[in-house]
PDB file of N, CA and C in Angstrom:
ATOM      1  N   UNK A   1       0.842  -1.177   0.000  1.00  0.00           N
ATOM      2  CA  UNK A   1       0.000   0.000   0.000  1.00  0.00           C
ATOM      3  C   UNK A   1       0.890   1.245   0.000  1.00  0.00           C
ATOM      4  N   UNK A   2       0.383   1.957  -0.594  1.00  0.00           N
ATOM      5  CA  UNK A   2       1.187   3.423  -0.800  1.00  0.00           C
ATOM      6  C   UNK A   2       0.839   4.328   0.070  1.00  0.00           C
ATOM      7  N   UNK A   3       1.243   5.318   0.808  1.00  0.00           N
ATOM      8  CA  UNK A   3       0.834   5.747   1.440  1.00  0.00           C
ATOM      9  C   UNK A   3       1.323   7.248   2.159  1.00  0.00           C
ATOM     10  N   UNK A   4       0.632   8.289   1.597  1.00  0.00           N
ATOM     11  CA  UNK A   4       1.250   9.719   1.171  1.00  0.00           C
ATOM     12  C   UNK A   4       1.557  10.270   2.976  1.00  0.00           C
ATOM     13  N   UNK A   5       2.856  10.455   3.058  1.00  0.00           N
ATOM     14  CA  UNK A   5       3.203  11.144   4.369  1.00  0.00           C
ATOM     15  C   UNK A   5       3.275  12.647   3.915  1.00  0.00           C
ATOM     16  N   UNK A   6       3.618  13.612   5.314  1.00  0.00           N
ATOM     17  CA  UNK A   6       3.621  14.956   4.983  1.00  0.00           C
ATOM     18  C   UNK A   6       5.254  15.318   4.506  1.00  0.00           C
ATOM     19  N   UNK A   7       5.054  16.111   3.602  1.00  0.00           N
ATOM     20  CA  UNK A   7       6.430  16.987   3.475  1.00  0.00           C
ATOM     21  C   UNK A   7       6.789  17.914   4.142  1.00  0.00           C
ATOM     22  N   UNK A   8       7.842  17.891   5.020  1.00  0.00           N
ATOM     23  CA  UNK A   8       8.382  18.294   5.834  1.00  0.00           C
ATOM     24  C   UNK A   8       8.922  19.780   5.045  1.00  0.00           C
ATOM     25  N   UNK A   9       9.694  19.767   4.090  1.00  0.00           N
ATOM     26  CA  UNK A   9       9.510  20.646   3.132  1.00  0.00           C
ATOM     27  C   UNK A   9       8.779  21.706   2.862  1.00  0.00           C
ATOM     28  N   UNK A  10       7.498  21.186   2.184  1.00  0.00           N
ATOM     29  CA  UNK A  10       6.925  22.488   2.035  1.00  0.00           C
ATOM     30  C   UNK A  10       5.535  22.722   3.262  1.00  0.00           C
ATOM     31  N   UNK A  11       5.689  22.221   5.036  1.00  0.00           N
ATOM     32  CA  UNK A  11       5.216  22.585   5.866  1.00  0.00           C
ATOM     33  C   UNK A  11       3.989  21.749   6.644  1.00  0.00           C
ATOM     34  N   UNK A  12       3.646  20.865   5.640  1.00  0.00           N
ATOM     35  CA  UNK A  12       2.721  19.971   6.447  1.00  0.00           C
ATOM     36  C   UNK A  12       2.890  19.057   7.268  1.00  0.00           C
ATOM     37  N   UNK A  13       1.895  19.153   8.321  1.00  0.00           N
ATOM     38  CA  UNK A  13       1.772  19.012   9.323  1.00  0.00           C
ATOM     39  C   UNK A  13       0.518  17.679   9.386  1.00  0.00           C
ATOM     40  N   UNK A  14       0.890  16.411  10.230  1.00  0.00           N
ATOM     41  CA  UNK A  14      -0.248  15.440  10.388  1.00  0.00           C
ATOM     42  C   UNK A  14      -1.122  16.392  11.608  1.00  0.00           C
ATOM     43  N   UNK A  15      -2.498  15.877  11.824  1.00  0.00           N
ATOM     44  CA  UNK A  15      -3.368  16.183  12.638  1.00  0.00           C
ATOM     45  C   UNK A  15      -4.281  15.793  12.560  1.00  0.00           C
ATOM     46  N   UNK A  16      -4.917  15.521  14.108  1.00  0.00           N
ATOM     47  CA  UNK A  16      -6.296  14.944  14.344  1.00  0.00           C
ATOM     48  C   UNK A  16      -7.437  16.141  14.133  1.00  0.00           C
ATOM     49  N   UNK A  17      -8.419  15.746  13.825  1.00  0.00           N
ATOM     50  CA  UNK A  17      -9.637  16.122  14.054  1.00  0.00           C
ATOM     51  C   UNK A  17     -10.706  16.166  15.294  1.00  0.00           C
ATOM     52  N   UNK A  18     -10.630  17.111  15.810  1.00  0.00           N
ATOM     53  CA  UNK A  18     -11.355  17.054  17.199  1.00  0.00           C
ATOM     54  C   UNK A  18     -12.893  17.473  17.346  1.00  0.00           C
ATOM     55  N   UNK A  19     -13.150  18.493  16.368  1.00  0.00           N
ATOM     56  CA  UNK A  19     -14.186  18.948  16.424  1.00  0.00           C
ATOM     57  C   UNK A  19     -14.792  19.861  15.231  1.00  0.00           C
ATOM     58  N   UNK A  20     -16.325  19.496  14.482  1.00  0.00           N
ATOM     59  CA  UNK A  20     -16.408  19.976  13.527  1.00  0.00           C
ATOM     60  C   UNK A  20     -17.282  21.514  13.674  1.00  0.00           C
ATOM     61  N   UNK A  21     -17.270  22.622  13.565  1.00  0.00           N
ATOM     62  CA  UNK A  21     -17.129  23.556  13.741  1.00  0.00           C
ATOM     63  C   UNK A  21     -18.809  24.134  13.153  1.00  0.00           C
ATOM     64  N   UNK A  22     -18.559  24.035  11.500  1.00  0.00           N
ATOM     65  CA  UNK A  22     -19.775  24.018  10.580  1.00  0.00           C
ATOM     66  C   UNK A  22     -18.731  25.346  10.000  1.00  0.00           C
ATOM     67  N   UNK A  23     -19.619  25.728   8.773  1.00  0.00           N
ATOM     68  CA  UNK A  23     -18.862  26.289   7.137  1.00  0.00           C
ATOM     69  C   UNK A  23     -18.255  26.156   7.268  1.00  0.00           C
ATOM     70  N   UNK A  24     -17.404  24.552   6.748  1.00  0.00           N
ATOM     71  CA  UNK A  24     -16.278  24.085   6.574  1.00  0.00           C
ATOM     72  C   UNK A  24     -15.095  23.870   7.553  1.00  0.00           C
ATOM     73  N   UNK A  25     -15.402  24.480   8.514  1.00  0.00           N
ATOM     74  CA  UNK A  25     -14.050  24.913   9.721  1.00  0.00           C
ATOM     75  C   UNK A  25     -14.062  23.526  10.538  1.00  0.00           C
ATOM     76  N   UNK A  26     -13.295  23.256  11.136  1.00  0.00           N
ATOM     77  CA  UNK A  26     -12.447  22.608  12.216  1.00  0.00           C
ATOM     78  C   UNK A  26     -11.366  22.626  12.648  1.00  0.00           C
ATOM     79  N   UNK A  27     -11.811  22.317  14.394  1.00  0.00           N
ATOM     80  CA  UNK A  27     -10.748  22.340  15.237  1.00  0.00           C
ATOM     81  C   UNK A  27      -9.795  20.760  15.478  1.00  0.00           C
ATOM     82  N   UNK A  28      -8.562  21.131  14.882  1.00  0.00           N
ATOM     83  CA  UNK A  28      -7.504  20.298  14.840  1.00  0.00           C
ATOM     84  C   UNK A  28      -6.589  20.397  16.024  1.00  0.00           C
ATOM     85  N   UNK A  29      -6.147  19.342  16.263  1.00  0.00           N
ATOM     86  CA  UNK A  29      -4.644  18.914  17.003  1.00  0.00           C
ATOM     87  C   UNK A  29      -3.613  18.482  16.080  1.00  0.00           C
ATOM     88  N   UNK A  30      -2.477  19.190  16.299  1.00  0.00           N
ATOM     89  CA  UNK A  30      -1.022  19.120  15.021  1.00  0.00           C
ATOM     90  C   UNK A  30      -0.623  17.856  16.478  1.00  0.00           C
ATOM     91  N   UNK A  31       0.523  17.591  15.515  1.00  0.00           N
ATOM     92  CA  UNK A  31       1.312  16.888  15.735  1.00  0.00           C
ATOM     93  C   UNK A  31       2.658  17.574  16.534  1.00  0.00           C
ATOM     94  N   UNK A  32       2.571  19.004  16.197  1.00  0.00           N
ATOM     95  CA  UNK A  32       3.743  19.733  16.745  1.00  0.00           C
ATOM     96  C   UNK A  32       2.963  20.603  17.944  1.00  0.00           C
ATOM     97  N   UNK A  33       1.962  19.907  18.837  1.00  0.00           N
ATOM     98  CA  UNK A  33       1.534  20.501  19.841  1.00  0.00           C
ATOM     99  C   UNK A  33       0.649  21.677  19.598  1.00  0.00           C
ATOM    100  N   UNK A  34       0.460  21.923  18.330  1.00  0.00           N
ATOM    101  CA  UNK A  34      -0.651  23.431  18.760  1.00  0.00           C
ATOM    102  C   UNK A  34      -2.365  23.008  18.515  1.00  0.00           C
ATOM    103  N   UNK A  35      -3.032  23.449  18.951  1.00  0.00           N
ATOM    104  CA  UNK A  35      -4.465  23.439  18.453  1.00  0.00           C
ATOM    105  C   UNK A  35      -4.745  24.413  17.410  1.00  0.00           C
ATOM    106  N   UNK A  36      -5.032  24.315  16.182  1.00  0.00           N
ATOM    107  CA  UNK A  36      -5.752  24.534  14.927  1.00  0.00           C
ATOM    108  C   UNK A  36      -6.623  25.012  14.880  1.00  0.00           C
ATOM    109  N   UNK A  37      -7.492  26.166  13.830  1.00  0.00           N
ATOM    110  CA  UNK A  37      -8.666  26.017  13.276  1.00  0.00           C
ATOM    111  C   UNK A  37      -8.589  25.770  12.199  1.00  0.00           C
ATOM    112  N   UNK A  38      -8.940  24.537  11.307  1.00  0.00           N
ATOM    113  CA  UNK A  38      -8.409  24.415  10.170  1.00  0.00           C
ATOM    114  C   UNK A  38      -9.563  24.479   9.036  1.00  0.00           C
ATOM    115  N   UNK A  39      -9.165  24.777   7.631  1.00  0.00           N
ATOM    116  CA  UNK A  39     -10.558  25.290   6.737  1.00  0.00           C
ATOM    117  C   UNK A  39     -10.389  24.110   5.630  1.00  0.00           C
ATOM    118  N   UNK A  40     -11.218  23.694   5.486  1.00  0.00           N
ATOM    119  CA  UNK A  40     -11.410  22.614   4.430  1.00  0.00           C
ATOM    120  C   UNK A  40     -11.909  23.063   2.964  1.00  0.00           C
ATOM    121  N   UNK A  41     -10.720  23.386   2.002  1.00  0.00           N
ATOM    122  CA  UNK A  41     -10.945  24.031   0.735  1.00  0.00           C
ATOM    123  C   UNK A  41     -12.240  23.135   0.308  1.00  0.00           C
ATOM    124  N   UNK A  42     -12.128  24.257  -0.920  1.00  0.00           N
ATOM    125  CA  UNK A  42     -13.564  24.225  -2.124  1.00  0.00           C
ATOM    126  C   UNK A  42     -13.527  22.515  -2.595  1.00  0.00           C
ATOM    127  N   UNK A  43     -12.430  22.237  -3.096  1.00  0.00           N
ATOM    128  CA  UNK A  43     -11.773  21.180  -3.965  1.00  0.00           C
ATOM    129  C   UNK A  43     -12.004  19.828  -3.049  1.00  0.00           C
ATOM    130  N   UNK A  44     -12.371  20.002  -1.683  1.00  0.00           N
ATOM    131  CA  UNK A  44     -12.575  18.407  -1.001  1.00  0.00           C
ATOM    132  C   UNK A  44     -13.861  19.043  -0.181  1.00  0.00           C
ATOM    133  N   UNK A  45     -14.795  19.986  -0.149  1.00  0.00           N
ATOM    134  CA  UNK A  45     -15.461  19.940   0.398  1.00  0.00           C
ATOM    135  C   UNK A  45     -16.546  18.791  -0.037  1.00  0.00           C
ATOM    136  N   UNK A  46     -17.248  18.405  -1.105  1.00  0.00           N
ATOM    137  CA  UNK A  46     -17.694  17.219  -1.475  1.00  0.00           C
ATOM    138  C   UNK A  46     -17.654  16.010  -1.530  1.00  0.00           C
ATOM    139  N   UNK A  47     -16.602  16.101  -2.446  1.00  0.00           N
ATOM    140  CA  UNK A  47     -15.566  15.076  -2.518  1.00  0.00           C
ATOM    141  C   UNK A  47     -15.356  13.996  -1.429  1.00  0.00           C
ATOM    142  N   UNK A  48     -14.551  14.545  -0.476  1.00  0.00           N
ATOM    143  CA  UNK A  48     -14.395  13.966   0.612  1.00  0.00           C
ATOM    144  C   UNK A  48     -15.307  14.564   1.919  1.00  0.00           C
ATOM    145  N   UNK A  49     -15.377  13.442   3.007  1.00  0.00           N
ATOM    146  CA  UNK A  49     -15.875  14.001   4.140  1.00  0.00           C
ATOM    147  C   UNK A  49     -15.315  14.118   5.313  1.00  0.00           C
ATOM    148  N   UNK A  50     -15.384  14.873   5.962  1.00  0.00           N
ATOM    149  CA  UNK A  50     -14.305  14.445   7.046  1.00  0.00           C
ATOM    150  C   UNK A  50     -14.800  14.844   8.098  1.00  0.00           C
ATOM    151  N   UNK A  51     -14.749  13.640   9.475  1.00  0.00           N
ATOM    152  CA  UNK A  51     -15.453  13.733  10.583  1.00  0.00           C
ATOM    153  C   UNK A  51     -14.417  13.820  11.843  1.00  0.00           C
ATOM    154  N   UNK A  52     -14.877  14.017  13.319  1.00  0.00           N
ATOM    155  CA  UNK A  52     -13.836  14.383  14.282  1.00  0.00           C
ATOM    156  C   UNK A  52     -13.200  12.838  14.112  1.00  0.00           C
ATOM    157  N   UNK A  53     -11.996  13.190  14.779  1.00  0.00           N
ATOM    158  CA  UNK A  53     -11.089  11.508  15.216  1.00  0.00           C
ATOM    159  C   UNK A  53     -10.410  10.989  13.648  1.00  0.00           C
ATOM    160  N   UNK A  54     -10.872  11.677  12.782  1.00  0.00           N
ATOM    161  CA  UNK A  54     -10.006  11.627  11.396  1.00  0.00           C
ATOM    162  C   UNK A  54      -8.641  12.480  11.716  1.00  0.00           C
ATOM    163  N   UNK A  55      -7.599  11.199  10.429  1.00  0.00           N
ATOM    164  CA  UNK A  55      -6.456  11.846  10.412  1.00  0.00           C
ATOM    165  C   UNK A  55      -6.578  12.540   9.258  1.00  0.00           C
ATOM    166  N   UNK A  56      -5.665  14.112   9.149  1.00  0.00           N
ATOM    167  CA  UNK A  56      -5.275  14.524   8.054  1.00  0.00           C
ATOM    168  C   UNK A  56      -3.813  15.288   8.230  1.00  0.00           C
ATOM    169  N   UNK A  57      -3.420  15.638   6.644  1.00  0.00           N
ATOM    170  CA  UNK A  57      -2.434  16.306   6.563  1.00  0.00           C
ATOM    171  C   UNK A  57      -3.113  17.813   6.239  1.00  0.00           C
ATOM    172  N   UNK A  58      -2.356  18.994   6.796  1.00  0.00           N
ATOM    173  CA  UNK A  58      -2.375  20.075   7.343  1.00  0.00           C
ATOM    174  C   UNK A  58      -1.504  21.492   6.794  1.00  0.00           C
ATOM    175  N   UNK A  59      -1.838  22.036   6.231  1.00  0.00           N
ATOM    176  CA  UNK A  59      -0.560  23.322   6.070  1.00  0.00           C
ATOM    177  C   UNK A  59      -0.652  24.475   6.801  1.00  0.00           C
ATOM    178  N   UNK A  60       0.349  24.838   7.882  1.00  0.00           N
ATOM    179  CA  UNK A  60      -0.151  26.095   8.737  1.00  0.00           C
ATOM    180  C   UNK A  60      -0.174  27.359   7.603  1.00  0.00           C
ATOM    181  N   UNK A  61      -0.917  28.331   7.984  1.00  0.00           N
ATOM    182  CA  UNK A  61      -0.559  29.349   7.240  1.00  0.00           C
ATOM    183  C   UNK A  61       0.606  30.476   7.974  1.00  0.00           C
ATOM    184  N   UNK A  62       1.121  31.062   6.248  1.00  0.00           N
ATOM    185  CA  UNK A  62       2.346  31.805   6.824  1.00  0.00           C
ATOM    186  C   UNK A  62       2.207  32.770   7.607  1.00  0.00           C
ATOM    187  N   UNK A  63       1.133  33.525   7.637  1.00  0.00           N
ATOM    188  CA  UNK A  63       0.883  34.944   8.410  1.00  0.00           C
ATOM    189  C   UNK A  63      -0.107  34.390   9.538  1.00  0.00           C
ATOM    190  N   UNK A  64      -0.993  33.630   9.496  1.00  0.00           N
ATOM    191  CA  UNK A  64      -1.164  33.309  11.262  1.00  0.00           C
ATOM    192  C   UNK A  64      -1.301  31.849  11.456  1.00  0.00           C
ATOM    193  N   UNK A  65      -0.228  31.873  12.030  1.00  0.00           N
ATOM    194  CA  UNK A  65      -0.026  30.113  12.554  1.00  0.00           C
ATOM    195  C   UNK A  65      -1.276  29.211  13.402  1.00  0.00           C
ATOM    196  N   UNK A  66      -1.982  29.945  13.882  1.00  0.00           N
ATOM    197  CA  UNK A  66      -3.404  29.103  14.406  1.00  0.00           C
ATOM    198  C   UNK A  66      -4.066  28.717  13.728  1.00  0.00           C
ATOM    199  N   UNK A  67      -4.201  29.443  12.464  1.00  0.00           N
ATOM    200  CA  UNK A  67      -4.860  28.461  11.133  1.00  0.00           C
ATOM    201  C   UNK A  67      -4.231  27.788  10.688  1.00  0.00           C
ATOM    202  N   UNK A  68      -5.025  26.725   9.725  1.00  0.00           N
ATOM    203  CA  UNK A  68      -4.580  26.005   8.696  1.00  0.00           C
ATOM    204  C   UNK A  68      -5.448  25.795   7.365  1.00  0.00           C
ATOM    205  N   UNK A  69      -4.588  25.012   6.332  1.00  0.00           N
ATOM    206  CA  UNK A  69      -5.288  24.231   5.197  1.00  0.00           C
ATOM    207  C   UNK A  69      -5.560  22.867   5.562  1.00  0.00           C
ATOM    208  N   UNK A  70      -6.606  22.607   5.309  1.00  0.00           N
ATOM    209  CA  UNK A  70      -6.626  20.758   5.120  1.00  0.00           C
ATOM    210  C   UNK A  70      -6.120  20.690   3.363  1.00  0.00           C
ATOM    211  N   UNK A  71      -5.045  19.434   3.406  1.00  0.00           N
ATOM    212  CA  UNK A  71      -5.121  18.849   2.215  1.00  0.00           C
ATOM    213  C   UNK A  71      -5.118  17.561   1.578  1.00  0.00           C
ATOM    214  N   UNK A  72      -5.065  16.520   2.835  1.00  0.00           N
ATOM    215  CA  UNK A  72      -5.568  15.377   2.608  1.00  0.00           C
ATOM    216  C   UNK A  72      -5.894  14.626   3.962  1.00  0.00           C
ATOM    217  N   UNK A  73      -7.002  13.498   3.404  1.00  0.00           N
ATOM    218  CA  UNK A  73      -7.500  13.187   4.445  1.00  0.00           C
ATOM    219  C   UNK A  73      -6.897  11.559   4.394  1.00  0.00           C
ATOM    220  N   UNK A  74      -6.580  10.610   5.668  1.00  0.00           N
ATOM    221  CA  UNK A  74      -6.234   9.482   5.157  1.00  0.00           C
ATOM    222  C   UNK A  74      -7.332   8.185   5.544  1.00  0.00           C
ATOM    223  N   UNK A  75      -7.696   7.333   5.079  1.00  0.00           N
ATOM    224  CA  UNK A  75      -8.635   6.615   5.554  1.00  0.00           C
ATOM    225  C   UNK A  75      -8.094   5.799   6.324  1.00  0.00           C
ATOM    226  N   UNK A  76      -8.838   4.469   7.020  1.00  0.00           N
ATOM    227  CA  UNK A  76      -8.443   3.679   8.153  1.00  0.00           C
ATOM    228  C   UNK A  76      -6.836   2.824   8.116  1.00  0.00           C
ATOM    229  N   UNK A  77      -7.175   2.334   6.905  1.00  0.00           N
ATOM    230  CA  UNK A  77      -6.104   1.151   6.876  1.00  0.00           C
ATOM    231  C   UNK A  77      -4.798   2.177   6.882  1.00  0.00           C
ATOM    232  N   UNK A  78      -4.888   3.080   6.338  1.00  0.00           N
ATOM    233  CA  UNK A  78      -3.522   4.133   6.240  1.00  0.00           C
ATOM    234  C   UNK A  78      -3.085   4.691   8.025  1.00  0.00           C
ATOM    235  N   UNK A  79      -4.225   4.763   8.467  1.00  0.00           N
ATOM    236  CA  UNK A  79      -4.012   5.352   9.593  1.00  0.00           C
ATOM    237  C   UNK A  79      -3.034   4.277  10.266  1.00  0.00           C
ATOM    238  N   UNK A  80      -3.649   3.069  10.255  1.00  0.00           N
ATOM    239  CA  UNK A  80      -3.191   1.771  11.006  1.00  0.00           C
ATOM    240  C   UNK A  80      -1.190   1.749  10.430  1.00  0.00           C
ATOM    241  N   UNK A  81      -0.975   1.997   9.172  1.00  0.00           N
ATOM    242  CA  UNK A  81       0.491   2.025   8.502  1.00  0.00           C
ATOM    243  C   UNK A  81       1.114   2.984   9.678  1.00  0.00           C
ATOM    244  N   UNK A  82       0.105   4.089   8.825  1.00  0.00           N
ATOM    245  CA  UNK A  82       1.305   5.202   9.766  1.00  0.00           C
ATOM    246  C   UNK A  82       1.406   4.878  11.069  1.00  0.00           C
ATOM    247  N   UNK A  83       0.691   4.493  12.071  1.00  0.00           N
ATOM    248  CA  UNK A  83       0.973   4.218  13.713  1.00  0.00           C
ATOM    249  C   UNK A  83       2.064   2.680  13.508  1.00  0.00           C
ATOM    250  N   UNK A  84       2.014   2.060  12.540  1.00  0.00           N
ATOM    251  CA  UNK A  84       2.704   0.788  12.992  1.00  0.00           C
ATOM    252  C   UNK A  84       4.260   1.510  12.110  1.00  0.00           C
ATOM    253  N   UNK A  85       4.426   2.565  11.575  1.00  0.00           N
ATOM    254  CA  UNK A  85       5.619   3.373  11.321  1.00  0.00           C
ATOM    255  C   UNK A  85       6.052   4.267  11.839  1.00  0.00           C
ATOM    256  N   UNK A  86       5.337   4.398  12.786  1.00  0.00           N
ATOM    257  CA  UNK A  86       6.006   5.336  14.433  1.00  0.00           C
ATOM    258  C   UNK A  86       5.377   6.729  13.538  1.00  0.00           C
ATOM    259  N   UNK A  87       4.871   7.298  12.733  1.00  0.00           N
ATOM    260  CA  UNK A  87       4.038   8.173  12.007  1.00  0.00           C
ATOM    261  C   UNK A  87       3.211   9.314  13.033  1.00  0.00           C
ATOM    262  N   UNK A  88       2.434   7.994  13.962  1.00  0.00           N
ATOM    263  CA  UNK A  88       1.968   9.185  14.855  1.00  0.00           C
ATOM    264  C   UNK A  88       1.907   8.664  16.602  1.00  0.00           C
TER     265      UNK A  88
END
């Protein structure tokens, strides 16, 4: 199985999903300790769904670090990789 980690590179960040907010928003937990409000673009609002206790990958933004982007979401069996790859 293939299985897309974050690029350290260009800033993303893994994170849980804690709480869904409504128009699009949620409150995330990073991986680097901060709490999130993170916005779920145009391009996966359909598409995908995403509920609390989901993992995703994350981009803080440059001018205020309490936000974020969502940009991918990973489903179960991925979740299970990344924890048995020390991931999270």
């Amino acid at each position: 199985m293939r299985v897309r980690t974050p690029r350290k590179e260009k800033g993303e960040v893994l994170a849980i999903v804690d709480a869904m907010l409504g128009a699009n928003h949620i409150k995330i937990r990073c991986l680097d300790g901060k709490v999130r409000l993170g916005r779920i673009p145009g391009k996966m609002r359909k598409k995908i769904w995403i509920r609390e206790r989901d993992v995703v990958i994350v981009v803080p933004w440059d001018f205020q670090d309490e936000k974020a982007n969502v940009i991918w979401k990973y489903t179960r069996p991925q979740v299970a990789w990344l924890e048995r790859k020390g991931f999270l």
